[in-house]
Protein backbone atom coordinates (compact mmCIF):
# COMPACT_ATOMS: atom_id res chain seq x y z
CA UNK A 1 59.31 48.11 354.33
CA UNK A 2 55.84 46.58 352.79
CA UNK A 3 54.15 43.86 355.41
CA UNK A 4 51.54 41.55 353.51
CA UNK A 5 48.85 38.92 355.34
CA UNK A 6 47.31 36.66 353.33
CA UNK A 7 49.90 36.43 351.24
CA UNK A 8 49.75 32.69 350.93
CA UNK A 9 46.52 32.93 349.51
CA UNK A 10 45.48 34.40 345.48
CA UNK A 11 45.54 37.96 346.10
CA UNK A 12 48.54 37.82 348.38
CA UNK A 13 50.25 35.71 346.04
CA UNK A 14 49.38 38.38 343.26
CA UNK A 15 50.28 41.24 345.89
CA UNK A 16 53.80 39.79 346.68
CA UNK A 17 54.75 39.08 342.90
CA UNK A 18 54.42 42.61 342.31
CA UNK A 19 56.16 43.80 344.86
CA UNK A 20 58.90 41.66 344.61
CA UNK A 21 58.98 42.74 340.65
CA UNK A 22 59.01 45.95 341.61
CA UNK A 23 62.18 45.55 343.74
CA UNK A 24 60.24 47.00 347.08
CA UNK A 25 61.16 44.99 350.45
CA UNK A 26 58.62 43.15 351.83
CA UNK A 27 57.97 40.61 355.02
CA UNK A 28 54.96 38.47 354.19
CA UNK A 29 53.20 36.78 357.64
CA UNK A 30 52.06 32.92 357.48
CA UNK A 31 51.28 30.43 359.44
CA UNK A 32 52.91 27.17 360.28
CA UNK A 33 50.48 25.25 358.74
CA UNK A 34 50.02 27.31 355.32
CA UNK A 35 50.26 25.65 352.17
CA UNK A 36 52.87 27.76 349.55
CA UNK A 37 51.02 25.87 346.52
CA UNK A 38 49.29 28.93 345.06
CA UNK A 39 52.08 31.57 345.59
CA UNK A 40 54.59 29.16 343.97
CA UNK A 41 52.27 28.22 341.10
CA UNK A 42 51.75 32.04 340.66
CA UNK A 43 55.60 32.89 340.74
CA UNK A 44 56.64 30.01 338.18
CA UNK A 45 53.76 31.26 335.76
CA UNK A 46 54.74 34.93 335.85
CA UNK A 47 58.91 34.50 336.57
CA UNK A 48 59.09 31.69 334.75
CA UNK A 49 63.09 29.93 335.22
CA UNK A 50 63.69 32.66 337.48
CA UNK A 51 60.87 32.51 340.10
CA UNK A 52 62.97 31.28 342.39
CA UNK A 53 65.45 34.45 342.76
CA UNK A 54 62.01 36.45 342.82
CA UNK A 55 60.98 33.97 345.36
CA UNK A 56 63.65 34.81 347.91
CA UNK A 57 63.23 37.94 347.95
CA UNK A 58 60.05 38.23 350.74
CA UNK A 59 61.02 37.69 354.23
CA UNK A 60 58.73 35.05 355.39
CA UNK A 61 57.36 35.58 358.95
CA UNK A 62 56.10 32.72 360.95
CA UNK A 63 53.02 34.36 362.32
CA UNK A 64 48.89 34.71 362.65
CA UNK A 65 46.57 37.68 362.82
CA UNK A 66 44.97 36.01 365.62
CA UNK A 67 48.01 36.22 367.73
CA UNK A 68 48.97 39.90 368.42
CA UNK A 69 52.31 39.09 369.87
CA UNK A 70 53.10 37.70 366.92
CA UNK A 71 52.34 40.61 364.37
CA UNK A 72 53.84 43.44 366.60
CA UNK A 73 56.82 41.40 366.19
CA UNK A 74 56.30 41.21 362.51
CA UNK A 75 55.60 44.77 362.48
CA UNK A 76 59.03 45.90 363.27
CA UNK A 77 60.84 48.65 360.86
CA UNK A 78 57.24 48.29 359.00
CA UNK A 79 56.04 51.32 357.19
CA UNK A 80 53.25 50.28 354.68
CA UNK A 81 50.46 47.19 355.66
CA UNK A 82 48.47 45.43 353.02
CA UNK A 83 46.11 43.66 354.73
CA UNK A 84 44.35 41.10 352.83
CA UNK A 85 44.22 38.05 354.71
CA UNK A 86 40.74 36.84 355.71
CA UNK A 87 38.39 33.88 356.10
CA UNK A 88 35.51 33.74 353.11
CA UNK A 89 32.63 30.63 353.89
CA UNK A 90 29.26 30.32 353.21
CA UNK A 91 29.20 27.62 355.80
CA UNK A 92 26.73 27.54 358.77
CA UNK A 93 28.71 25.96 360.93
CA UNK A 94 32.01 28.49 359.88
CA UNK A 95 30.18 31.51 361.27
CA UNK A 96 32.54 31.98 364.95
CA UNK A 97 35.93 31.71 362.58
CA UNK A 98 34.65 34.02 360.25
CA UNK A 99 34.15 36.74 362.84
CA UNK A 100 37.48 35.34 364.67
CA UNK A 101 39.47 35.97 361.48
CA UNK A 102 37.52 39.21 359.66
CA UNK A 103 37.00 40.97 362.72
CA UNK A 104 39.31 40.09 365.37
CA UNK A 105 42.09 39.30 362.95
CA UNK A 106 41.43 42.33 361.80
CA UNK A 107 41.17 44.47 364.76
CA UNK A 108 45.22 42.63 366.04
CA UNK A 109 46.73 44.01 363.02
CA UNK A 110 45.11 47.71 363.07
CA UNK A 111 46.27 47.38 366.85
CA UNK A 112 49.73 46.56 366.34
CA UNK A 113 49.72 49.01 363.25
CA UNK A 114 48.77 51.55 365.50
CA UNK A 115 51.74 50.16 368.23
CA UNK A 116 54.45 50.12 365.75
CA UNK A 117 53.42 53.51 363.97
CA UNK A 118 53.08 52.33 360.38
CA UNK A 119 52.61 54.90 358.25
CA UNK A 120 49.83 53.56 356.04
CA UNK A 121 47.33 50.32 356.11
CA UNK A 122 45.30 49.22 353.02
CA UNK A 123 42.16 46.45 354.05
CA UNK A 124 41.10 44.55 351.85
CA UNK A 125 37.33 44.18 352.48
CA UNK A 126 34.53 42.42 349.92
CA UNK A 127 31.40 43.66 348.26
CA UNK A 128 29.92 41.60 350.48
CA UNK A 129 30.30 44.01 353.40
CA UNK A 130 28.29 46.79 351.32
CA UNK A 131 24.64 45.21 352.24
CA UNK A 132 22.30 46.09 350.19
CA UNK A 133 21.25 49.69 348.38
CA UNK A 134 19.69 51.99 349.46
CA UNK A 135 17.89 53.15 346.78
CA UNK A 136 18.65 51.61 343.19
CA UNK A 137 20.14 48.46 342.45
CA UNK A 138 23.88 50.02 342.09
CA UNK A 139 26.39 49.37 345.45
CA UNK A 140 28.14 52.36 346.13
CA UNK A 141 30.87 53.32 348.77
CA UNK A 142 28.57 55.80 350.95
CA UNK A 143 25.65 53.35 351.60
CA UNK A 144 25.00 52.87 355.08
CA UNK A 145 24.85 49.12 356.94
CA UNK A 146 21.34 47.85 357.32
CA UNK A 147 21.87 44.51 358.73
CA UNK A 148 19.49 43.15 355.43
CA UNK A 149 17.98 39.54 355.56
CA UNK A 150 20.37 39.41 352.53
CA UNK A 151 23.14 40.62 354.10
CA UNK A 152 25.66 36.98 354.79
CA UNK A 153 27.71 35.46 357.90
CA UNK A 154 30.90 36.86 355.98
CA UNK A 155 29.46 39.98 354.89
CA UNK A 156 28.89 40.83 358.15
CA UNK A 157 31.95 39.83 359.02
CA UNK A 158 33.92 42.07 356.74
CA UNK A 159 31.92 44.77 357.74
CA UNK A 160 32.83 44.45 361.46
CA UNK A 161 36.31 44.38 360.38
CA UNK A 162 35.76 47.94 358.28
CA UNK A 163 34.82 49.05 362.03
CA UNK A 164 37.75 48.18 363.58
CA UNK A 165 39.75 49.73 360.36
CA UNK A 166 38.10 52.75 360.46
CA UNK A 167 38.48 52.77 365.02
CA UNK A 168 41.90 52.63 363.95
CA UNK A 169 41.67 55.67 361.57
CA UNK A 170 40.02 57.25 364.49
CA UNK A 171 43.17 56.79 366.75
CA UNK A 172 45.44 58.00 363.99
CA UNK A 173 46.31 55.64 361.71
CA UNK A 174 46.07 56.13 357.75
CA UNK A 175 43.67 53.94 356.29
CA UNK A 176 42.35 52.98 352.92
CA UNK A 177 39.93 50.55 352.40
CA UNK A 178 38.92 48.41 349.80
CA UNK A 179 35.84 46.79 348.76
CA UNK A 180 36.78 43.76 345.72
CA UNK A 181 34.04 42.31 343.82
CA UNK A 182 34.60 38.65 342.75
CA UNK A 183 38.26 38.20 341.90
CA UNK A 184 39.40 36.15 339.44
CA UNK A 185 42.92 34.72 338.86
CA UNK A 186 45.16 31.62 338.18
CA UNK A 187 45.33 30.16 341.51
CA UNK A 188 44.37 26.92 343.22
CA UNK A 189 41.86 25.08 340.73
CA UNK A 190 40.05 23.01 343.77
CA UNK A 191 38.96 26.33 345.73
CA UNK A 192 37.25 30.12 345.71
CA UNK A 193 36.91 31.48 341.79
CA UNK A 194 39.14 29.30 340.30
CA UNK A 195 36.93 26.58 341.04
CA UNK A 196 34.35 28.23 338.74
CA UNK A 197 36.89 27.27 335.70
CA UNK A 198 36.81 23.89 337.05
CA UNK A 199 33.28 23.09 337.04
CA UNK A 200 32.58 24.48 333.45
CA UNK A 201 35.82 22.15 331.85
CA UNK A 202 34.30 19.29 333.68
CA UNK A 203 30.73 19.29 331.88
CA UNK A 204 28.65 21.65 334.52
CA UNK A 205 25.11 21.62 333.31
CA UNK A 206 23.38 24.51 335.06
CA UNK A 207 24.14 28.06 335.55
CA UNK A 208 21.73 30.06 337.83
CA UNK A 209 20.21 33.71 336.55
CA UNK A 210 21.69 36.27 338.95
CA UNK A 211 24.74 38.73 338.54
CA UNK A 212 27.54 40.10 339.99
CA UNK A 213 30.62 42.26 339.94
CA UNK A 214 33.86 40.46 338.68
CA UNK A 215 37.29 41.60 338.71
CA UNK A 216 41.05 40.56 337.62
CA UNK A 217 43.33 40.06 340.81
CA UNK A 218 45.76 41.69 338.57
CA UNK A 219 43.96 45.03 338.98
CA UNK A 220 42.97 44.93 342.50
CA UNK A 221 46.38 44.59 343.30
CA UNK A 222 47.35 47.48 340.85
CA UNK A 223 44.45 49.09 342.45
CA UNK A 224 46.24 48.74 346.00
CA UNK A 225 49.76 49.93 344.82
CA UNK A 226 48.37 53.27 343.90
CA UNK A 227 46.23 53.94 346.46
CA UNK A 228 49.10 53.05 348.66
CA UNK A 229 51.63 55.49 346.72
CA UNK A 230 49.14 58.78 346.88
CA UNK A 231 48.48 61.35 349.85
CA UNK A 232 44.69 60.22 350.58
CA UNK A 233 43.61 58.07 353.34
CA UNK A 234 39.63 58.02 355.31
CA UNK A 235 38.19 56.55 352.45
CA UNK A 236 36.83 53.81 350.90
CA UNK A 237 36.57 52.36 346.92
CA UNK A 238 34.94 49.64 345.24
CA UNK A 239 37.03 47.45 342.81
CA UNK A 240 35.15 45.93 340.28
CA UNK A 241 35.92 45.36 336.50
CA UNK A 242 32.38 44.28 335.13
CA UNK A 243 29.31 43.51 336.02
CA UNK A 244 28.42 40.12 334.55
CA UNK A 245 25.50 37.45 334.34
CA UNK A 246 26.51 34.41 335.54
CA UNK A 247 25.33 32.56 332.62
CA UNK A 248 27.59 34.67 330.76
CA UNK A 249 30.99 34.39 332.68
CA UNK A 250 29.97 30.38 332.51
CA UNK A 251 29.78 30.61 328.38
CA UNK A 252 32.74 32.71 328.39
CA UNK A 253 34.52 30.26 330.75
CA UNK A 254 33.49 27.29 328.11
CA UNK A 255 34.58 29.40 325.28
CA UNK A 256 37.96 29.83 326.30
CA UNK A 257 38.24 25.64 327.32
CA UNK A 258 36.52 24.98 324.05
CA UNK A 259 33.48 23.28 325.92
CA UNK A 260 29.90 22.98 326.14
CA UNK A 261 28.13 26.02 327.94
CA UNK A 262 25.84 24.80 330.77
CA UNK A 263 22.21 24.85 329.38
CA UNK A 264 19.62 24.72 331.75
CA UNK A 265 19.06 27.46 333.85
CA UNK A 266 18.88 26.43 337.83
CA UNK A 267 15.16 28.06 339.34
CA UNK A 268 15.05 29.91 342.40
CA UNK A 269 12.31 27.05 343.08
CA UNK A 270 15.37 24.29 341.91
CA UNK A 271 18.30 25.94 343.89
CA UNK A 272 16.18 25.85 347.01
CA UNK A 273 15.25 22.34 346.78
CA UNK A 274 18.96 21.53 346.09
CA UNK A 275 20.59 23.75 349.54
CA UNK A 276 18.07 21.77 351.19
CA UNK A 277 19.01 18.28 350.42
CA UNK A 278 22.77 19.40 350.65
CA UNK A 279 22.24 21.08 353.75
CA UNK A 280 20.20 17.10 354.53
CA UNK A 281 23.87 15.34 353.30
CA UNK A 282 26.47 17.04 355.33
CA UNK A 283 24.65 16.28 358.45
CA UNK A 284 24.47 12.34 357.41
CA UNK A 285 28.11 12.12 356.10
CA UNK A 286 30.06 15.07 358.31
CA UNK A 287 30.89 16.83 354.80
CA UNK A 288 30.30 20.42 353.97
CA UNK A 289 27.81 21.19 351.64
CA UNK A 290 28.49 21.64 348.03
CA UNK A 291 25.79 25.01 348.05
CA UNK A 292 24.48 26.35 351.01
CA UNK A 293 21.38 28.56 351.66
CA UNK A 294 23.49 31.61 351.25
CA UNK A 295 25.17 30.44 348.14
CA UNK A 296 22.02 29.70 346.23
CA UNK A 297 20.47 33.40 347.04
CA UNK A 298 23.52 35.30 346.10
CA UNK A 299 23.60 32.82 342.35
CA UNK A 300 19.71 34.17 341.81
CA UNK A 301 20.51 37.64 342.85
CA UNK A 302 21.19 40.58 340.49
CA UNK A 303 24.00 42.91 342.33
CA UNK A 304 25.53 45.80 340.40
CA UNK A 305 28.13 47.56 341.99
CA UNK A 306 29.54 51.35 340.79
CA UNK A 307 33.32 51.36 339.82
CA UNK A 308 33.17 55.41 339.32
CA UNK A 309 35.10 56.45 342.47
CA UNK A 310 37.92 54.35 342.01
CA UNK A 311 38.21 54.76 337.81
CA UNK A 312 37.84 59.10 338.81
CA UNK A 313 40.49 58.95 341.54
CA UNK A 314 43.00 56.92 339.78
CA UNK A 315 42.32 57.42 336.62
CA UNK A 316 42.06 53.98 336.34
CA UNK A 317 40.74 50.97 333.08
CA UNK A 318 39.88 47.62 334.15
CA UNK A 319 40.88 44.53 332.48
CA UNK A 320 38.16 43.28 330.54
CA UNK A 321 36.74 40.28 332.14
CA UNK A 322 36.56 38.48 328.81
CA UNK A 323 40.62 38.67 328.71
CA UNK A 324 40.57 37.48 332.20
CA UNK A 325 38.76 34.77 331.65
CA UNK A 326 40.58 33.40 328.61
CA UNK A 327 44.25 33.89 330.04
CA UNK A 328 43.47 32.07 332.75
CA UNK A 329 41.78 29.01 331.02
CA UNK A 330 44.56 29.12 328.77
CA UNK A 331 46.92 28.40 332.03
CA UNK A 332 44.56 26.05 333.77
CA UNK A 333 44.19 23.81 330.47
CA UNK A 334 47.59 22.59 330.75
CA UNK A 335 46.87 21.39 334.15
CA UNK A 336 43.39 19.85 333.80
CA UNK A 337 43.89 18.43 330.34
């Protein structure tokens, strides 16, 4: 039996129409108060008139990571955990949920893995928990945790939560983690990547001049599936497809929608101004900020991150971002046109 968190969310949503494709049994935890929009969307994409037989197929438990009582329950006759579910903001004022959900969330379900004796856990961590290089420019899996001025709120959050995975490696239990770059995916429009598509179809005018590592949710969840299926465990692997200018996913983005690229590149000097005033607006109206001080660093940084590990262990070709990109504009259009 396969138990997913976060499976409400995009890469859950991915996670649990494979699995349930694939035949394999499955309980899925959620929360009373989780929205089934993006798993649903997903399913009637991919299944198509029959989504709904695919549908029925995970057994849905009422649950949250914060409540151990709740997932030792949801642990029972559990032999493989994928646990993805997790809390990403950029927020100031987000910073005690983030280590709530990323590293006490985190630490409940290693602790009831541990408890029920499931044989295998995969955690799905972020890039973001790598910190910065030591040396070059390039992320890798063995860098060490510096605690960098550029290291983020949730970054540090993840990382924390790689502790706890790794304590519960310590104690016996077989873990795997996993660090995704950027994912992108059909999903909810309104929120995380998606968003991105969003922005570009509805005239965005600036792009800023840093890079990043992007990836199809399609392949980290093929990613998962095999390192789930082969005798390794202690170790750790960076999933990431491409690494990509963000003036060049936004062209490729307006491409696909058959709309103008953004032109005018935002300045370090610009994007600083701009936090500041939007930092200045959500204490005036109550409303989060549209870019924060964290966001505008990251969009001016260049990060590069190595995909060697993963692509020599598995054996393993990315998705070209490019096809990414375009299948799911070509999905989105027929909502947002």
């Amino acid at each position: 039996m396969n138990f997913v968190t976060g499976g409400t969310g995009l890469l859950g949503s991915y996670l649990l129409l494979e699995l349930t494709k694939k035949n394999e049994s499955v309980k899925a935890l959620r929360r009373d108060t989780s929205s089934m929009d993006v798993i649903k969307k997903v399913f009637k994409i991919y299944f198509e008139e029959d989504w709904e037989k695919y549908f029925e197929k995970i057994e849905w438990v009422n649950g949250d990571i914060l409540d151990i009582v709740s997932l030792q329950e949801a642990m029972n006759e559990v032999d493989y955990v994928f646990h993805s579910a997790g809390y990403v903001s950029f927020q100031p004022e987000d910073k005690k949920k983030l280590f709530q959900i990323n590293q006490q969330g985190t630490a409940n379900v290693v602790n009831a893995a541990l408890k029920k004796n499931v044989k295998k856990l995969i955690y799905v961590s972020s890039t973001a928990a790598l910190d910065k290089p030591d040396n070059d420019n390039v992320h890798k899996e063995d860098q060490r945790w510096s605690n960098s001025k550029s290291a983020t709120h949730y970054g540090k959050s993840k990382y924390l939560g790689e502790l706890e995975a790794w304590r519960g490696y310590e104690e016996g239990l077989d873990i795997i983690i996993i660090n995704p770059s950027i994912i992108l995916g059909y999903g909810d429009y309104s929120k995380g990547s998606t968003k991105l598509f969003t922005k570009v179809y509805n005239g965005l005018k600036f792009y800023t001049g840093g890079t990043s590592g992007f990836v199809d949710v399609k392949d980290v969840v093929e990613v998962m599936l095999q390192l789930m299926n082969i005798d390794i465990h202690g170790r750790r692997f960076i999933v990431n497809a491409e690494d990509v200018r963000f003036k060049r996913i936004f062209e490729l983005i307006a491409k696909a929608f058959d709309k103008p690229a953004p032109k005018w590149r935002a300045t370090p000097f610009m994007a600083g101004i701009y936090w500041r005033l939007e930092w200045l607006k959500s204490k005036l109206t109550g409303q989060q900020a549209i870019v924060t001080r964290e966001t505008s660093k990251a969009g001016q940084r260049h990060s590069y991150y190595s995909n060697q590990k993963i692509k020599e262990t598995l054996g393993y070709q990315f998705i070209p971002i490019q096809d990414t990109i375009h299948e799911i504009a070509s999905i989105l259009k027929k909502e947002l046109d």
